[in-house]
N, C-alpha and C. Protein backbone atom coordinates (compact mmCIF):
# COMPACT_ATOMS: atom_id res chain seq x y z
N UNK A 1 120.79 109.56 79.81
CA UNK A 1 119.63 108.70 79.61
C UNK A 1 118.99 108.40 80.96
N UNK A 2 117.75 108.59 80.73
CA UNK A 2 117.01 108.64 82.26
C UNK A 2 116.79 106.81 82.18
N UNK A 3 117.32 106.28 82.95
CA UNK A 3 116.76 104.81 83.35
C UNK A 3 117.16 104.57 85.33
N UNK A 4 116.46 103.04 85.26
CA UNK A 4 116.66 102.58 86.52
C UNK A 4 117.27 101.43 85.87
N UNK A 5 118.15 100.43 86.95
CA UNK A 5 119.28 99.36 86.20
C UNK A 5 119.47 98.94 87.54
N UNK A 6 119.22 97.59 87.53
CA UNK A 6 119.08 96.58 88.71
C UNK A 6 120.69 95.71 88.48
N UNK A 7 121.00 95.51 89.41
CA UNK A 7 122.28 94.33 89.77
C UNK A 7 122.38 93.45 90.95
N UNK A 8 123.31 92.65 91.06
CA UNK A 8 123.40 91.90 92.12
C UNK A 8 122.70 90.37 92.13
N UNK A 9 122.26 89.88 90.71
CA UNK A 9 121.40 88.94 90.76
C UNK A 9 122.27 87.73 90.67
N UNK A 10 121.67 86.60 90.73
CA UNK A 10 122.82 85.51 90.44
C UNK A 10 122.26 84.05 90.40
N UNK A 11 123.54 83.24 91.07
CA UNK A 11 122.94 81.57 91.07
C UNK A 11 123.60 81.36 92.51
N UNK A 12 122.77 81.42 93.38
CA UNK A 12 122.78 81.61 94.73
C UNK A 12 122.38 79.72 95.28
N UNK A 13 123.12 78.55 95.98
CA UNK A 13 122.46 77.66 96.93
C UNK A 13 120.87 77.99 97.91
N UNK A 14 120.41 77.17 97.95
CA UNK A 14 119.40 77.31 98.98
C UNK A 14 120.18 77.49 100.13
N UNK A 15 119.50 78.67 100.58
CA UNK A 15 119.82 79.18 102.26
C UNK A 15 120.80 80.24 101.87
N UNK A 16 121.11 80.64 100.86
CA UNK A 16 121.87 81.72 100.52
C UNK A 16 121.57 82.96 100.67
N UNK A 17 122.52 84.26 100.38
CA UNK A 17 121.87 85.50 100.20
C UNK A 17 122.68 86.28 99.05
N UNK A 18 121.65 87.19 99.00
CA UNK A 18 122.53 88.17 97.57
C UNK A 18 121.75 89.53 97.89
N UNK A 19 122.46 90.75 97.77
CA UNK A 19 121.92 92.18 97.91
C UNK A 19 121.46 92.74 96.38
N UNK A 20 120.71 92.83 95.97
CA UNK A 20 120.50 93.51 95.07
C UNK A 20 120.50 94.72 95.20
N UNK A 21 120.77 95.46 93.70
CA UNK A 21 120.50 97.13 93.66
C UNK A 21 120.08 98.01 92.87
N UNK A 22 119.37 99.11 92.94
CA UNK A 22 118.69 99.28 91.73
C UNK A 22 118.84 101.18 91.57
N UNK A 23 120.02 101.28 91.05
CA UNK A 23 120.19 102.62 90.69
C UNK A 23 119.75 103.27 89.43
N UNK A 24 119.72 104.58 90.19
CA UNK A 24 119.17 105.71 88.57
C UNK A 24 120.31 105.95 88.31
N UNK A 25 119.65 106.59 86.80
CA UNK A 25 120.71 106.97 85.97
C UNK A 25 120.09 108.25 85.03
N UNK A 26 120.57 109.14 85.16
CA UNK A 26 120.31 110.33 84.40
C UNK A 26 118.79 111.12 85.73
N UNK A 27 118.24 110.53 86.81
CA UNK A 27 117.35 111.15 87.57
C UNK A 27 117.72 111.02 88.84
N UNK A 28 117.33 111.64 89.93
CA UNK A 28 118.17 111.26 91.35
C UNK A 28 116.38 110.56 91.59
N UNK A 29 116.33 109.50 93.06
CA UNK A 29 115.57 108.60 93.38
C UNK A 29 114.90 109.63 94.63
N UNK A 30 115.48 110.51 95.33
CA UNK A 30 115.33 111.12 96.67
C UNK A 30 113.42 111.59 96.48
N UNK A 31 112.92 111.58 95.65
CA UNK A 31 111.38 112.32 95.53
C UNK A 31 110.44 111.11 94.64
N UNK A 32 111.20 109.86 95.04
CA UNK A 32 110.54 108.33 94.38
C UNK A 32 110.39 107.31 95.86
N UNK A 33 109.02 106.88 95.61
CA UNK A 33 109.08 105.83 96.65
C UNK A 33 109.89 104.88 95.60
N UNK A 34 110.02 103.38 96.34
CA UNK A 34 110.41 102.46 94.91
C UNK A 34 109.83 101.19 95.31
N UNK A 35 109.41 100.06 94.42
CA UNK A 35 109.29 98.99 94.69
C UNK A 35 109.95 97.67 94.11
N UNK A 36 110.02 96.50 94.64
CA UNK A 36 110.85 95.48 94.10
C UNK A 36 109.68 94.58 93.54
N UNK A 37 109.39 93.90 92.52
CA UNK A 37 109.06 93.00 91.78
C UNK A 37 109.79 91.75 91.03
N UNK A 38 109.24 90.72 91.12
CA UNK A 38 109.65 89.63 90.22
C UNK A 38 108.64 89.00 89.74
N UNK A 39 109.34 88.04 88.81
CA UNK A 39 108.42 87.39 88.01
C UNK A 39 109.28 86.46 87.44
N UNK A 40 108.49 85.47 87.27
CA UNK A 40 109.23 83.60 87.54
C UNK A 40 108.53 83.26 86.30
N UNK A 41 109.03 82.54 85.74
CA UNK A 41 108.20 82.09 84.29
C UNK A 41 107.36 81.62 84.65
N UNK A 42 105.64 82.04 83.60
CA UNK A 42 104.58 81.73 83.67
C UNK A 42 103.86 82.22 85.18
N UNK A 43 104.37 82.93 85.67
CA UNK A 43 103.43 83.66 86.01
C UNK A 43 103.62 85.14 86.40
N UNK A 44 102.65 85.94 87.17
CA UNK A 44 102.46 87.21 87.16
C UNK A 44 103.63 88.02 88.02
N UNK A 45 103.66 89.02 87.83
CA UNK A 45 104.88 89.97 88.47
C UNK A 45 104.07 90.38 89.52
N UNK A 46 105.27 89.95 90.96
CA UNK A 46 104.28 89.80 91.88
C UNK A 46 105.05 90.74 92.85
N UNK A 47 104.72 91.59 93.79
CA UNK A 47 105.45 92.87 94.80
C UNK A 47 105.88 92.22 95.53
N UNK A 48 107.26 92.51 95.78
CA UNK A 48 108.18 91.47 96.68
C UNK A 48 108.33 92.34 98.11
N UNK A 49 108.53 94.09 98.01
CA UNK A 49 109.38 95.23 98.60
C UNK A 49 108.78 96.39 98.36
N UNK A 50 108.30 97.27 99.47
CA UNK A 50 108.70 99.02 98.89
C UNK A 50 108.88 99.74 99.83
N UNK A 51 109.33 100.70 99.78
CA UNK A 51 109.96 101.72 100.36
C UNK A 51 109.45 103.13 100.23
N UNK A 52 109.38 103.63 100.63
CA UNK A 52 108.85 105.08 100.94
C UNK A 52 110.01 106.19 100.45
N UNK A 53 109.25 107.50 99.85
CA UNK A 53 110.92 108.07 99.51
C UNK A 53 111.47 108.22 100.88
N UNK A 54 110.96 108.76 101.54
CA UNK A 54 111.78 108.83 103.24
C UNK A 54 112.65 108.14 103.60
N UNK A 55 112.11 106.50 103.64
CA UNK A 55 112.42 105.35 103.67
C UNK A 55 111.66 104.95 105.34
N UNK A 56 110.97 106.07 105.42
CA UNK A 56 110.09 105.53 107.10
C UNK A 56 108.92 104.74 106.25
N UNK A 57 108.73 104.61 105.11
CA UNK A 57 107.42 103.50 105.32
C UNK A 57 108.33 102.24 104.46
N UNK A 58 107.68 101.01 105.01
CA UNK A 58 108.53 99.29 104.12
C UNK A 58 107.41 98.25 104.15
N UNK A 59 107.49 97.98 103.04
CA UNK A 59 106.49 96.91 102.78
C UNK A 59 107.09 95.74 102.53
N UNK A 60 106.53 94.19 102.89
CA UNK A 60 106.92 92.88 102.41
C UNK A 60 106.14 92.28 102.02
N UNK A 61 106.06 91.16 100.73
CA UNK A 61 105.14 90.30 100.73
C UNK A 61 105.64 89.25 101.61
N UNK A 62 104.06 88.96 102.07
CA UNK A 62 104.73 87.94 103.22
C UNK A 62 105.21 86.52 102.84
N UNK A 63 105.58 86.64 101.60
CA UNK A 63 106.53 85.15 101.39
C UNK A 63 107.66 85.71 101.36
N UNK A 64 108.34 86.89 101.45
CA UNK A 64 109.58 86.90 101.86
C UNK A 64 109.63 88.22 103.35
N UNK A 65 109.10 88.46 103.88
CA UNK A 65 109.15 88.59 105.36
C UNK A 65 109.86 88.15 106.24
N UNK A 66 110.64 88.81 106.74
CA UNK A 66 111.57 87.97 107.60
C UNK A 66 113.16 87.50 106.83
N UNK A 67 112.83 87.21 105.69
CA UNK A 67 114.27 87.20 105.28
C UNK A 67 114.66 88.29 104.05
N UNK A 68 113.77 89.12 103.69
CA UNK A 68 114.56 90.60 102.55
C UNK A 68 114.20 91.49 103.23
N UNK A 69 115.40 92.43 102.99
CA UNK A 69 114.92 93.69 104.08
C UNK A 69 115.78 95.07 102.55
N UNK A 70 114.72 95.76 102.69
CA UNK A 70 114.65 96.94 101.96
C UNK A 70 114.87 98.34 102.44
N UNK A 71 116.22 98.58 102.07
CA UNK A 71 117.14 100.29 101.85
C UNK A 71 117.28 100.76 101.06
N UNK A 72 117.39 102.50 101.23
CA UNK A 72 118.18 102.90 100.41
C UNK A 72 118.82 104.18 100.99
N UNK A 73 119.68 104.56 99.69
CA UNK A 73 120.70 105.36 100.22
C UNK A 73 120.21 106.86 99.22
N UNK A 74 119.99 107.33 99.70
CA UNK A 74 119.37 108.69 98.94
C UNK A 74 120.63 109.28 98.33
N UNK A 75 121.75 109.48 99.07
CA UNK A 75 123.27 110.23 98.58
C UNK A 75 123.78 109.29 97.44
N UNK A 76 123.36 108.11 97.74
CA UNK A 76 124.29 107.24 96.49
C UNK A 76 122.92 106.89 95.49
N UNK A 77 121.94 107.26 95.66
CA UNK A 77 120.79 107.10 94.31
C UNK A 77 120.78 105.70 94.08
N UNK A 78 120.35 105.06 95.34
CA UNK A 78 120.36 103.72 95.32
C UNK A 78 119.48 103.20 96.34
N UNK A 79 118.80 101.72 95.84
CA UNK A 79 117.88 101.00 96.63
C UNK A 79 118.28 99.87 97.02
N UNK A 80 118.64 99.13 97.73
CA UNK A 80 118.87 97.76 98.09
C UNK A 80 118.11 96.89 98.33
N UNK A 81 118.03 95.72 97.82
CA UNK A 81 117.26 94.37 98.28
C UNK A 81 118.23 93.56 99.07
N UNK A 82 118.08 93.31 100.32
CA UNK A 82 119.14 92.31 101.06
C UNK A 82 118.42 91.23 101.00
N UNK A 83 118.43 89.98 100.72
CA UNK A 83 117.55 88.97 100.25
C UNK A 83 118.48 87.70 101.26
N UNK A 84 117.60 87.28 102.29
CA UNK A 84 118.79 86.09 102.99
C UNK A 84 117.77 84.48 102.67
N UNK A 85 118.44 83.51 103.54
CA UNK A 85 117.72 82.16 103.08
C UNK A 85 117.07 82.23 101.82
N UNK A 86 117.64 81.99 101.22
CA UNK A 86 116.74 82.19 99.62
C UNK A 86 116.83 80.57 99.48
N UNK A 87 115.17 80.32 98.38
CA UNK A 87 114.62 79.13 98.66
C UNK A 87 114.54 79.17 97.03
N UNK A 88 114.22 77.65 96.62
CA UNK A 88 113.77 78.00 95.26
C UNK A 88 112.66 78.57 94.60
N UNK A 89 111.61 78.97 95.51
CA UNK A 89 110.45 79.90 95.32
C UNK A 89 110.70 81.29 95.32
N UNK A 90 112.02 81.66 95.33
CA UNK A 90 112.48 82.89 95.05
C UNK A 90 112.89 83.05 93.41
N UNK A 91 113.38 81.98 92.81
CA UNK A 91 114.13 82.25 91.60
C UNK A 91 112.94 83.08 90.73
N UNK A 92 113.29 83.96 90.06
CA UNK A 92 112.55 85.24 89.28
C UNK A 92 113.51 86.04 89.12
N UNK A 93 112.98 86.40 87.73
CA UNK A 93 113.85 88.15 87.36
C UNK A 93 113.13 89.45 88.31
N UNK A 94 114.01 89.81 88.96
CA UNK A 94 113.57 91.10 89.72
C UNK A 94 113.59 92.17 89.08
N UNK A 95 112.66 93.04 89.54
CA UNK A 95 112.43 94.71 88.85
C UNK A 95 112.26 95.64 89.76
N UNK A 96 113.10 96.95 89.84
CA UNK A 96 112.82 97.44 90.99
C UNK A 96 111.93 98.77 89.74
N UNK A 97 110.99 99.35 90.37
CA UNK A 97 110.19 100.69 89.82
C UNK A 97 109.89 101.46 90.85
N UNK A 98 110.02 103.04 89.97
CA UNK A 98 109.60 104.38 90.74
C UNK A 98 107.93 104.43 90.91
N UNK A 99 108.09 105.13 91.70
CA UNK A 99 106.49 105.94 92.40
C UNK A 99 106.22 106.55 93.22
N UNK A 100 105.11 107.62 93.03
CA UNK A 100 105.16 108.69 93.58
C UNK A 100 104.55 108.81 94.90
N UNK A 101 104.46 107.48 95.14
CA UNK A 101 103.38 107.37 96.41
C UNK A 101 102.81 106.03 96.32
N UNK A 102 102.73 105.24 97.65
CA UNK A 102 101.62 104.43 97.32
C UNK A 102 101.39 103.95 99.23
N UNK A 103 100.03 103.25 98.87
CA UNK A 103 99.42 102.72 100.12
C UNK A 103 99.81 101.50 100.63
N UNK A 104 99.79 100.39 101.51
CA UNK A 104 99.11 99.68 101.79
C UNK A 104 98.66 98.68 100.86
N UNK A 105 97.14 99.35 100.85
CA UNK A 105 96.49 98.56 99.75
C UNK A 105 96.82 98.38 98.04
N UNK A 106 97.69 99.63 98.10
CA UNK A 106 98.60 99.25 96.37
C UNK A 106 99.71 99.09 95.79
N UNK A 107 100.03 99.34 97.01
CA UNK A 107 101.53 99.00 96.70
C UNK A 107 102.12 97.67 95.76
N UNK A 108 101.32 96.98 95.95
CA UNK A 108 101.50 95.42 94.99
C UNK A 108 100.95 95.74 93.41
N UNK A 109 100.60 96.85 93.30
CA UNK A 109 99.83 97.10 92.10
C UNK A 109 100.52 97.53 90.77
N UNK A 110 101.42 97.00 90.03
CA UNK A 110 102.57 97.03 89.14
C UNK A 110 101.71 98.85 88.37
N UNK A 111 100.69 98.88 88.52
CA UNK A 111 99.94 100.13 87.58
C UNK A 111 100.47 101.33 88.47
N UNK A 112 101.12 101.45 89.33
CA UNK A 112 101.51 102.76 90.47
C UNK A 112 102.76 103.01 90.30
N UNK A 113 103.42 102.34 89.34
CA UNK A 113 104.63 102.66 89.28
C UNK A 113 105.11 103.05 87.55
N UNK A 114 105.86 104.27 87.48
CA UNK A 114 106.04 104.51 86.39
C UNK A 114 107.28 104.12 85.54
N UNK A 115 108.43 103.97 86.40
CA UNK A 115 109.72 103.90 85.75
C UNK A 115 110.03 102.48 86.30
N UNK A 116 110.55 101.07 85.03
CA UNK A 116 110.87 100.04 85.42
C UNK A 116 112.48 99.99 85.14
N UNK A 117 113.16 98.85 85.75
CA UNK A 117 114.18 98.77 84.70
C UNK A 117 114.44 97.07 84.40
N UNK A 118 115.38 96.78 83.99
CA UNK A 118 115.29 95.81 83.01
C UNK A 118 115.41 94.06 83.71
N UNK A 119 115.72 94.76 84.98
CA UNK A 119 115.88 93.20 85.95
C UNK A 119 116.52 92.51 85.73
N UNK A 120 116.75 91.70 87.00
CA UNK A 120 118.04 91.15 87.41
C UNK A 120 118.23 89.63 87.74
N UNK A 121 118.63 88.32 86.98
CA UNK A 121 117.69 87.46 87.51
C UNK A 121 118.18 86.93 88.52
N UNK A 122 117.46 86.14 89.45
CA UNK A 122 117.93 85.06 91.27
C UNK A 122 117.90 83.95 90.28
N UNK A 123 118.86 83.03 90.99
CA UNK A 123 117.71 81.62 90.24
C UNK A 123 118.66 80.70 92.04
N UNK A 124 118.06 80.33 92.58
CA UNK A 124 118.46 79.35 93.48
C UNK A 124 118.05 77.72 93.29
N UNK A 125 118.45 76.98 93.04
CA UNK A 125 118.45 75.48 92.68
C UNK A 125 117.74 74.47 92.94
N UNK A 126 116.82 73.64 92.67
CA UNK A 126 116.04 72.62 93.47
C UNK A 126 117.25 71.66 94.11
């Protein structure tokens, strides 16, 4: 079965960290850029991360800049979210998705990516 399948999510303190991961299954990732998404109840799924298939290009939204940093491992068909100081403006179900490319300017654009998987949720505490 061709899917992507996110882990690593949890109930993390403020100032915490957790790695997320987001492996294939039934496709290898090596010819996929990928990106990380979440989405927090009531509102929109918003681009957190992406990565380049290479892994020479990385994108952040700049509310988490500085503290998630985005890998992957091409041999193990895997993407990582290292996620540190996590605040409660992080809590959201994360989604990592394939794509075949993207810019800059679209990378935030949930329409560039074809393969989702089912996400993973953060929730850090007020």
């Amino acid at each position: 079965q061709v899917q992507l399948v996110e882990s690593g999510g949890g109930l993390v303190q403020p100032g915490g960290s957790l790695r997320l991961s987001c492996a294939a299954s039934g496709f290898t990732l090596d010819d996929y850029a990928i990106g990380w998404f979440r989405q927090a109840p009531g509102k929109e799924r918003e681009g957190v991360s992406y990565i380049s298939s290479s892994a020479r290009t990385t994108y952040y939204a700049d509310s988490v800049k500085g503290r998630f940093t985005i890998s992957r491992d091409n041999a193990k068909t895997t993407v990582y979210l290292q996620m540190h100081s996590l605040n409660p403006d992080d809590t959201a179900l994360y989604y990592c998705a394939t794509s075949r490319g993207s810019t800059w300017l679209t990378w935030r654009s949930p329409a560039v990516y074809d393969r989702w998987g089912q996400g993973t949720q953060v929730t850090v505490p007020t």
